[in-house]
N, C-alpha and C. Protein backbone atom coordinates (compact mmCIF):
# COMPACT_ATOMS: atom_id res chain seq x y z
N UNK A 1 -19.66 -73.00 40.28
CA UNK A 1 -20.38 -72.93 39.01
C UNK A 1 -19.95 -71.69 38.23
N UNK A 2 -19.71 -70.66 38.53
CA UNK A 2 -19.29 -69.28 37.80
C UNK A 2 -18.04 -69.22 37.77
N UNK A 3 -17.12 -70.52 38.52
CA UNK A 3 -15.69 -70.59 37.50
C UNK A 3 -15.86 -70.76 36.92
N UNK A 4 -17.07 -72.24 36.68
CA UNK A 4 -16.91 -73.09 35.17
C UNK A 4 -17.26 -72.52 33.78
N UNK A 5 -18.18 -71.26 33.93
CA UNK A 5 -18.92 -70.42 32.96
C UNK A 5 -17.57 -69.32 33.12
N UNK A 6 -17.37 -68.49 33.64
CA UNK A 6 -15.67 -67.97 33.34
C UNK A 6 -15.21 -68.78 31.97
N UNK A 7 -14.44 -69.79 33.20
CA UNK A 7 -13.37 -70.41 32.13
C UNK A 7 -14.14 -71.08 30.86
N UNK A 8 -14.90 -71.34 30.48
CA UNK A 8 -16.00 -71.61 29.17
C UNK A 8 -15.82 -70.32 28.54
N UNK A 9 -16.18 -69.91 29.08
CA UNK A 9 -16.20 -68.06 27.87
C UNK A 9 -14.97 -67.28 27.99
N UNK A 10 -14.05 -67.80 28.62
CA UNK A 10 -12.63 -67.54 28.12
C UNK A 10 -12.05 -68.27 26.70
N UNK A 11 -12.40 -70.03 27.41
CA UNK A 11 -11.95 -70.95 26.15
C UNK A 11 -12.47 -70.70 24.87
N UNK A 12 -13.99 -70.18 24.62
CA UNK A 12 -14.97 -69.62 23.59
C UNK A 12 -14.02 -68.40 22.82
N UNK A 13 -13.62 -67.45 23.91
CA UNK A 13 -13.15 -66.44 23.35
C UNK A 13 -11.97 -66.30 22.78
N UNK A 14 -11.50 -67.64 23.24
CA UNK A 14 -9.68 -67.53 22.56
C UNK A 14 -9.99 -68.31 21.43
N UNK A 15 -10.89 -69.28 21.51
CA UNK A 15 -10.82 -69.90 19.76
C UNK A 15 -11.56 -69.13 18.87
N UNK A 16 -12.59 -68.14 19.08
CA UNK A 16 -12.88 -67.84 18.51
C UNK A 16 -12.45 -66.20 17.77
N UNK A 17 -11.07 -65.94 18.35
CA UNK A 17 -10.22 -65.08 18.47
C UNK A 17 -9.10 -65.84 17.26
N UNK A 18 -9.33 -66.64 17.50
CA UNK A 18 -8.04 -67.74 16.63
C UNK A 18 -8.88 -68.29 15.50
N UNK A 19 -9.80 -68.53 14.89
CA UNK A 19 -10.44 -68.36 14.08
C UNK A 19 -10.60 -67.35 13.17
N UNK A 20 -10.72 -66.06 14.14
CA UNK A 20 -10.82 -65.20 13.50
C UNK A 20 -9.09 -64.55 12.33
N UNK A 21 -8.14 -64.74 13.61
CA UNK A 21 -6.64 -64.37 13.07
C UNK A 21 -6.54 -65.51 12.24
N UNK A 22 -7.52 -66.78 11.55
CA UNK A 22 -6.84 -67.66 10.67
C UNK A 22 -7.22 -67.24 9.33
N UNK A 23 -8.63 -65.95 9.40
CA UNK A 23 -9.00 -65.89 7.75
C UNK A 23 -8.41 -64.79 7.51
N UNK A 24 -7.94 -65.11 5.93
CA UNK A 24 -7.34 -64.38 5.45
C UNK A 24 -8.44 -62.79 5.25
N UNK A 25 -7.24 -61.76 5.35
CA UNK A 25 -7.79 -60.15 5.74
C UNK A 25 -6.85 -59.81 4.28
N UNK A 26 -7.85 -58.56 3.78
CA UNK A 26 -7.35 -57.67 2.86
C UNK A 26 -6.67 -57.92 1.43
N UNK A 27 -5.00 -57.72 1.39
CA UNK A 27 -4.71 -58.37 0.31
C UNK A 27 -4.66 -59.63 0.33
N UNK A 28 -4.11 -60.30 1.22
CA UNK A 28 -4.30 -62.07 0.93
C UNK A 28 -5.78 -62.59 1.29
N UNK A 29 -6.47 -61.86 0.79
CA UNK A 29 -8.09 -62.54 0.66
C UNK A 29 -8.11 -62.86 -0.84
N UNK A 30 -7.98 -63.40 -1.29
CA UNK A 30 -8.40 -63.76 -2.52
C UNK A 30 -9.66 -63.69 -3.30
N UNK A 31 -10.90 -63.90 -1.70
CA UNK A 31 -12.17 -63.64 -2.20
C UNK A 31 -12.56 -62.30 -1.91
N UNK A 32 -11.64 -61.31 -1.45
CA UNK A 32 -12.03 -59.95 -1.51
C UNK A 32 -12.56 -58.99 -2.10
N UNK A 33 -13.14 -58.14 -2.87
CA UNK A 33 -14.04 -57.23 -3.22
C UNK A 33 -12.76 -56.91 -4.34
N UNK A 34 -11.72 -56.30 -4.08
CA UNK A 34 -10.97 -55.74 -4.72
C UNK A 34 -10.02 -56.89 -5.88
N UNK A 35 -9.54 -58.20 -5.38
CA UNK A 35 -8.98 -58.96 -5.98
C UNK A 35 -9.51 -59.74 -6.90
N UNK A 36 -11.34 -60.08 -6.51
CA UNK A 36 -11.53 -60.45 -7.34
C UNK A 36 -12.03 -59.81 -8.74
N UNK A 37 -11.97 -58.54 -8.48
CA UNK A 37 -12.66 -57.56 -9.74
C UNK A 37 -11.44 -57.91 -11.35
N UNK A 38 -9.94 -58.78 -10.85
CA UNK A 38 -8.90 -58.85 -11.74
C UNK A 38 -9.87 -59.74 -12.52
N UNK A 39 -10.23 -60.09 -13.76
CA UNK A 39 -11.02 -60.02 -15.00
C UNK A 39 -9.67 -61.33 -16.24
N UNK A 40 -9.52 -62.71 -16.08
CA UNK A 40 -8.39 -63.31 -16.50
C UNK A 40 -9.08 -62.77 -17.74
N UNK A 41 -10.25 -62.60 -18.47
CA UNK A 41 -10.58 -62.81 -19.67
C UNK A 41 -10.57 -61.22 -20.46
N UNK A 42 -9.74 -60.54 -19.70
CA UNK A 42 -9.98 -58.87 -20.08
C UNK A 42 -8.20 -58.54 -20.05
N UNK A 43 -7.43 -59.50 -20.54
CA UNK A 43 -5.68 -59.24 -20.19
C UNK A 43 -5.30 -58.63 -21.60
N UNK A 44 -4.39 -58.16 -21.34
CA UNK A 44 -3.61 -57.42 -22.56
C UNK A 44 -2.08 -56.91 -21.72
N UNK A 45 -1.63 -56.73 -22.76
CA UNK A 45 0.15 -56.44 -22.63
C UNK A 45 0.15 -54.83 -23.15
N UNK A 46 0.26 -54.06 -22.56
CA UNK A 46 1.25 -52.82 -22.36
C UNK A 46 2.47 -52.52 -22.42
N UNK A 47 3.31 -51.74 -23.34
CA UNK A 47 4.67 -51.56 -22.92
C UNK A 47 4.67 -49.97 -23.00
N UNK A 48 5.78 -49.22 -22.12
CA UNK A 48 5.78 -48.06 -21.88
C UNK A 48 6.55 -47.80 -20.79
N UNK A 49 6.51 -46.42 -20.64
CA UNK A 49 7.54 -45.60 -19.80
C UNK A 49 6.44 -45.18 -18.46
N UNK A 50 7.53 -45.41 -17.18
CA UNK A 50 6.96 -45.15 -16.28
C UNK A 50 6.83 -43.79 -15.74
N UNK A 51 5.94 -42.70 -15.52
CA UNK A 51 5.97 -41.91 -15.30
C UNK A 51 5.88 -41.40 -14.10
N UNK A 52 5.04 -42.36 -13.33
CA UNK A 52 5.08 -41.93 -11.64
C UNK A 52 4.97 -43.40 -10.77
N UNK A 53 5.37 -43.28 -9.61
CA UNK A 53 5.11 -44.65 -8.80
C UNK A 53 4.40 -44.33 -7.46
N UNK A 54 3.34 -44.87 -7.20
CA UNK A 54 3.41 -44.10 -5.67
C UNK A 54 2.20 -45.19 -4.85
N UNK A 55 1.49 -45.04 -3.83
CA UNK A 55 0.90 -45.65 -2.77
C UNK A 55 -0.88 -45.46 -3.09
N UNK A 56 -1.37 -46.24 -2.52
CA UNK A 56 -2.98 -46.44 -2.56
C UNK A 56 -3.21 -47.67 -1.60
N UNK A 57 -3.92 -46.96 -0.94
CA UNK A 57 -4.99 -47.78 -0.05
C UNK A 57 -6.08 -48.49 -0.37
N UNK A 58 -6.72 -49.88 -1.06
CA UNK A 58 -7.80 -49.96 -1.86
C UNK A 58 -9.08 -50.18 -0.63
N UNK A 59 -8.93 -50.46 0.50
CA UNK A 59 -9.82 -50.79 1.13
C UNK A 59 -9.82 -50.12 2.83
N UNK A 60 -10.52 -50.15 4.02
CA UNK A 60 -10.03 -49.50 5.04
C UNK A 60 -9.73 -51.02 5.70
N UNK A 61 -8.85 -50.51 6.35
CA UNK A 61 -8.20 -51.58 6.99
C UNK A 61 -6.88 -52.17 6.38
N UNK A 62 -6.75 -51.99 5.19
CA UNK A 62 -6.11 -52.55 4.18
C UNK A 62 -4.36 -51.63 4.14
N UNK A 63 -3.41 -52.88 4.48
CA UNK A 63 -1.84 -52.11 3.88
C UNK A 63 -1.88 -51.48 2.41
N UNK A 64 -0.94 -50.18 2.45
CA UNK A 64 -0.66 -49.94 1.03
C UNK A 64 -0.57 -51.01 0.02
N UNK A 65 -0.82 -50.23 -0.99
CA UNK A 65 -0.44 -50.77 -2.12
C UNK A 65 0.70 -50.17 -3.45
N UNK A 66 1.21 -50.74 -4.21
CA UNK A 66 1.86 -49.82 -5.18
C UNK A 66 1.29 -49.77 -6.12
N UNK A 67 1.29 -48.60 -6.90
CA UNK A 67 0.45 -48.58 -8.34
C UNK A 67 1.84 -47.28 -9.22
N UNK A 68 1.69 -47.88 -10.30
CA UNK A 68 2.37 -47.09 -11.49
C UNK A 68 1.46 -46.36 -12.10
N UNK A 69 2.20 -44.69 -12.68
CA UNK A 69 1.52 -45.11 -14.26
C UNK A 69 2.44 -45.07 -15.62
N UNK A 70 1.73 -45.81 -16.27
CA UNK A 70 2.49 -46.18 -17.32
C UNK A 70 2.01 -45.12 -18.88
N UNK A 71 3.15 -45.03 -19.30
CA UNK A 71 2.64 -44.04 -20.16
C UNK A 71 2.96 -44.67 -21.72
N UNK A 72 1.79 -45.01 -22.51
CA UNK A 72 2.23 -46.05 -23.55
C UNK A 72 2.55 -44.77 -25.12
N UNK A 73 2.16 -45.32 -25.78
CA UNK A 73 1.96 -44.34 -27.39
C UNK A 73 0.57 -44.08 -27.29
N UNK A 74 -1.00 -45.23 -26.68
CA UNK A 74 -1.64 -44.21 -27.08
C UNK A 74 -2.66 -43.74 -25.75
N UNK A 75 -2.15 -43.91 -24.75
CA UNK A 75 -2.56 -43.40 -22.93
C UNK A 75 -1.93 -43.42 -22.49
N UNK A 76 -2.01 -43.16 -21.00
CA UNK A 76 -1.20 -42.91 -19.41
C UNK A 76 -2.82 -44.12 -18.76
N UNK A 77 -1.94 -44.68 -18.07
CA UNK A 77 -2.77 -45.46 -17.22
C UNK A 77 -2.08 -45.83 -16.19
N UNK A 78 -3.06 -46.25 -15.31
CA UNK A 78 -2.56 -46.31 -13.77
C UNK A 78 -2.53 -48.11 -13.92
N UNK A 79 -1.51 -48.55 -13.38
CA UNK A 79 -1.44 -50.31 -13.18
C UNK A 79 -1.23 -50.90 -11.67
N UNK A 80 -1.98 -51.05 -11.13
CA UNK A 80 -1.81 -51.74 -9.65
C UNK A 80 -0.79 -52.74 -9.75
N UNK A 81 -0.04 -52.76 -8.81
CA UNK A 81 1.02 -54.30 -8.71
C UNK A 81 0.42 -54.76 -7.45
N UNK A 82 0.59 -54.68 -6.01
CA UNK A 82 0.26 -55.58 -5.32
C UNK A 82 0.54 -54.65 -3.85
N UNK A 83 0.40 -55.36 -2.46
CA UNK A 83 0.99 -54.86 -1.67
C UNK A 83 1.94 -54.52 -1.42
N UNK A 84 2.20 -53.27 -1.09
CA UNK A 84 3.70 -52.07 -0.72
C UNK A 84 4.71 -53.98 0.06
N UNK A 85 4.58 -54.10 1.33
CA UNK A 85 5.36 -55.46 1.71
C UNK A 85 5.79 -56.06 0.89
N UNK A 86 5.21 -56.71 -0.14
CA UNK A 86 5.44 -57.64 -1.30
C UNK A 86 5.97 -57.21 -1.80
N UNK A 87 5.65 -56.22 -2.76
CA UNK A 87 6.49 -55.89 -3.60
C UNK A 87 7.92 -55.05 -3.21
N UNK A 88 8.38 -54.59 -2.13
CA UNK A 88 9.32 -54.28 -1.29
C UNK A 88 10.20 -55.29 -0.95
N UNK A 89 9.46 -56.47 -0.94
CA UNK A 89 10.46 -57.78 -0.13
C UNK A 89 10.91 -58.92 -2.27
N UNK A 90 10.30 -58.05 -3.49
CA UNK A 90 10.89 -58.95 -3.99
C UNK A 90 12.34 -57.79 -4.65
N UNK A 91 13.16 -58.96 -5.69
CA UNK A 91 14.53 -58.48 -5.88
C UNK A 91 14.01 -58.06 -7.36
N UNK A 92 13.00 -56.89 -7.79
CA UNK A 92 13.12 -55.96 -8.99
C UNK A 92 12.84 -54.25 -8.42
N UNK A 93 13.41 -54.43 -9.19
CA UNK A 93 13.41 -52.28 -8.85
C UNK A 93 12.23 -51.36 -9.92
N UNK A 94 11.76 -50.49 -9.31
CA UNK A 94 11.22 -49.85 -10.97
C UNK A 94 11.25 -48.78 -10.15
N UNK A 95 11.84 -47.78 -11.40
CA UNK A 95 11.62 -46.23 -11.34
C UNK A 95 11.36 -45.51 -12.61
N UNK A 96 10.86 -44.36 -11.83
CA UNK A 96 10.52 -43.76 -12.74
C UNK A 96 11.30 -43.42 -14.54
N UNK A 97 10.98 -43.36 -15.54
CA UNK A 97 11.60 -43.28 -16.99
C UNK A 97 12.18 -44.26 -17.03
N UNK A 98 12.06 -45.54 -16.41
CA UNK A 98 12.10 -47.21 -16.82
C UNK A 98 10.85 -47.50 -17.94
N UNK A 99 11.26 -48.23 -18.97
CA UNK A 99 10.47 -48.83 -20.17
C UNK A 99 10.03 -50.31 -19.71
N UNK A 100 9.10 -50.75 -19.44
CA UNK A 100 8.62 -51.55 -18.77
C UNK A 100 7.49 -51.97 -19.97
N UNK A 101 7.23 -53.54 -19.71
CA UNK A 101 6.30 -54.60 -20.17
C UNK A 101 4.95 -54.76 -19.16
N UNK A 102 3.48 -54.48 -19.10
CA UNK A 102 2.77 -55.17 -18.48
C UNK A 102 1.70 -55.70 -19.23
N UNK A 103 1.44 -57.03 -18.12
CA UNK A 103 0.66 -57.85 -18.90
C UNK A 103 -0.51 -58.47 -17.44
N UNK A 104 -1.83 -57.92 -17.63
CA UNK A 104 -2.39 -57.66 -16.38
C UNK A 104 -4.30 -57.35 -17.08
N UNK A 105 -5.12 -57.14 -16.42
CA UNK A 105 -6.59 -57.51 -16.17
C UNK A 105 -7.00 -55.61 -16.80
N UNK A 106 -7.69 -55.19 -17.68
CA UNK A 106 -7.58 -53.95 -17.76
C UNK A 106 -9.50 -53.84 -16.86
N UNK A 107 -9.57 -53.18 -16.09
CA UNK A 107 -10.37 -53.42 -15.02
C UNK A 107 -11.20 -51.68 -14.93
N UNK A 108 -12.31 -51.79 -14.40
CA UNK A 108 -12.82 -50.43 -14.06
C UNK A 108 -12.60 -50.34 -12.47
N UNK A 109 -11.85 -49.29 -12.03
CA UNK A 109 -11.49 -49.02 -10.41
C UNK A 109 -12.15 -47.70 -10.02
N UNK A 110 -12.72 -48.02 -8.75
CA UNK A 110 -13.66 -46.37 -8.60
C UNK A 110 -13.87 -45.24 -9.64
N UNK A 111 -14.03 -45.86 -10.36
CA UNK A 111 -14.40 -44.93 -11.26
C UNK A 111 -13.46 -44.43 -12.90
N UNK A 112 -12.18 -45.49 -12.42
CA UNK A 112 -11.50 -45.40 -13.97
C UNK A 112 -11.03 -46.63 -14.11
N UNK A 113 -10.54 -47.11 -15.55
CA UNK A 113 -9.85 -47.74 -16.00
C UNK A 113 -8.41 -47.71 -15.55
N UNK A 114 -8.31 -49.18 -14.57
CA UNK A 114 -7.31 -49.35 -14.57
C UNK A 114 -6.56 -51.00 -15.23
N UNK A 115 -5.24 -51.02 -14.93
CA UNK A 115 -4.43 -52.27 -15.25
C UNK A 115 -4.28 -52.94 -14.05
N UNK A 116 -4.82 -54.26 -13.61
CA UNK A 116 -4.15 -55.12 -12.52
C UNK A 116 -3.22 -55.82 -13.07
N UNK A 117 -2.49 -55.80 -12.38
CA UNK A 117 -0.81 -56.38 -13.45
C UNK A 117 -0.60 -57.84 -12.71
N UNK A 118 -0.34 -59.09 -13.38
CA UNK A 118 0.12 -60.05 -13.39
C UNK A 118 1.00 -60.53 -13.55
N UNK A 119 1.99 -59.52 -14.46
CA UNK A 119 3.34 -59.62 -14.41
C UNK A 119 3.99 -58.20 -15.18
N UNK A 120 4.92 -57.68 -14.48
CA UNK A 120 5.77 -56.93 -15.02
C UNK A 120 7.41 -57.40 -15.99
N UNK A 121 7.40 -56.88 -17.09
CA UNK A 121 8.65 -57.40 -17.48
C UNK A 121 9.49 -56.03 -17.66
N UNK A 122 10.69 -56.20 -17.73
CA UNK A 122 11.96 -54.92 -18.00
C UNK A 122 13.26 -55.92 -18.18
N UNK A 123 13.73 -55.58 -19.95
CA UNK A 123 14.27 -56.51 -20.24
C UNK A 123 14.35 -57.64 -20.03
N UNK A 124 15.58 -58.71 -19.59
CA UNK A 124 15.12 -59.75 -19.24
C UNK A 124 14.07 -60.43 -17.90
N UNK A 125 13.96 -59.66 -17.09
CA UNK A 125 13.30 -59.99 -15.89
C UNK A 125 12.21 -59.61 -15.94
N UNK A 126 11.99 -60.74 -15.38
CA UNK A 126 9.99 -60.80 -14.77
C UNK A 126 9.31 -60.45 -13.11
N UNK A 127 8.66 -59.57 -13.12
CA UNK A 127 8.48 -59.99 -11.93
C UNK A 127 6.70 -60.40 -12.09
N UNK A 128 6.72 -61.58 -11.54
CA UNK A 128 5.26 -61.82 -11.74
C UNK A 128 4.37 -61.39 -10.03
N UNK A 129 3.45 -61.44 -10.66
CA UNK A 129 2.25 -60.72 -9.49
C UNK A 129 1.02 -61.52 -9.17
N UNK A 130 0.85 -62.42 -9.93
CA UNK A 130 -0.58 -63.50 -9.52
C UNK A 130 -0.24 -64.27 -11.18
N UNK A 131 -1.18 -65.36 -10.36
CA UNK A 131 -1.35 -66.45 -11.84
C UNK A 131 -2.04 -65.78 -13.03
N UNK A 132 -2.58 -66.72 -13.84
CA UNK A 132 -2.69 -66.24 -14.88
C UNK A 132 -4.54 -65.89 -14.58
N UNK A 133 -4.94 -66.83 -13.59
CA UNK A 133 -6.39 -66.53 -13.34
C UNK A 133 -6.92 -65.44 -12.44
N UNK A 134 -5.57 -65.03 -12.09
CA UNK A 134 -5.73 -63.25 -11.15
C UNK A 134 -5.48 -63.93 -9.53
N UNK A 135 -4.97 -64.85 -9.30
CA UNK A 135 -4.80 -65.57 -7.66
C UNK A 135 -3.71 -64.39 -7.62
N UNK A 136 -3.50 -63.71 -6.52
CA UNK A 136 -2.20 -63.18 -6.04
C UNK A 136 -1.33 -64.17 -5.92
N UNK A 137 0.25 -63.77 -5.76
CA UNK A 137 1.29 -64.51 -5.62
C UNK A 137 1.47 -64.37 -4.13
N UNK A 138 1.33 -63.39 -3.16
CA UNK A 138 1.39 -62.94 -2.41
C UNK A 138 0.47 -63.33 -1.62
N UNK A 139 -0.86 -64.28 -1.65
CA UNK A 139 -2.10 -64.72 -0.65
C UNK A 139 -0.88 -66.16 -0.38
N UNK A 140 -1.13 -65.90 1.26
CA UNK A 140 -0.38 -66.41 1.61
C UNK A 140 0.83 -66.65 1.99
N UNK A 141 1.85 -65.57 1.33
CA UNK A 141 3.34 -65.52 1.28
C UNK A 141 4.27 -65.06 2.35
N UNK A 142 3.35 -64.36 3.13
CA UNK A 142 3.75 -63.93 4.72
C UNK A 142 3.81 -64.89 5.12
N UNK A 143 3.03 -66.12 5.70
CA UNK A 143 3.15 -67.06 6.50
C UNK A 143 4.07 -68.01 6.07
N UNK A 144 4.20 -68.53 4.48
CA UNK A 144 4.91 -69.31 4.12
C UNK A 144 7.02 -68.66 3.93
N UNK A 145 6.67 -67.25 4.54
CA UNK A 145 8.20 -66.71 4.93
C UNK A 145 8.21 -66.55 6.01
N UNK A 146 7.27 -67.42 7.00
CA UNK A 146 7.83 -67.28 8.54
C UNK A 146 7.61 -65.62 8.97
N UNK A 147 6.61 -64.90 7.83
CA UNK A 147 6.34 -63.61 8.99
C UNK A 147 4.94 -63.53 9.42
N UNK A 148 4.11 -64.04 9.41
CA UNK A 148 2.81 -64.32 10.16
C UNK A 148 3.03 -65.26 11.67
């Protein structure tokens, strides 16, 4: 009898272990705290010079992230793009004193105004970052490249 309760609360513990590794965590949560604050009805286009690029953590538990700031004619604002991975694994570059296009959710973040960006442009290229309703491009994109 106390195999059968063993192996029961083994089998319990592995599906419910596997359940757990099936919902989406952090940035590919879509219904997350942080992703959904992107606002489709609050978008506007930015163009400007990049002045700094660097890392942010939005949540604990949570991979980096990249954030710019962009420095227009009449502010400096900070613009989130997406997870450090993601945006590392696509084929656009940005550095610093690049003149860059964004077009993204202008949002209040701990305490300031920021840009969630939906798409970056620089000259001809786009790199887009979520739909137009604020879905990341990236929920999901690990598994569907075979790295999950």
């Amino acid at each position: 009898m106390n195999k059968h309760i063993v192996f029961l609360l083994a089998i319990a513990g592995i599906s419910l272990a596997a359940v757990a590794m099936a919902q989406p965590m952090g940035w590919s949560d879509p219904q997350s705290q942080y992703n959904r604050i992107y606002n489709p009805y609050a978008v506007e286009t930015l163009r400007g010079e990049i002045t700094g690029i660097d890392t942010f953590v939005p949540a604990d538990g949570w991979s980096a992230g990249v954030h710019i700031v962009l420095k227009t004619a009449e502010e400096s604002i900070e613009v989130h793009l997406g997870p450090e991975w993601y945006i590392d694994n696509q084929n656009f570059d940005l550095s610093v004193g690049d003149t860059i296009e964004v077009t993204g959710s202008r949002v209040m973040y701990e305490g300031s105004e920021v840009i969630i960006a939906q798409q970056i442009r620089e000259g001809d290229e786009v790199l887009v970052l979520r739909y137009a309703n604020g879905f990341p491009y990236w929920s999901g994109w690990r598994r569907s490249a075979g790295q999950w």
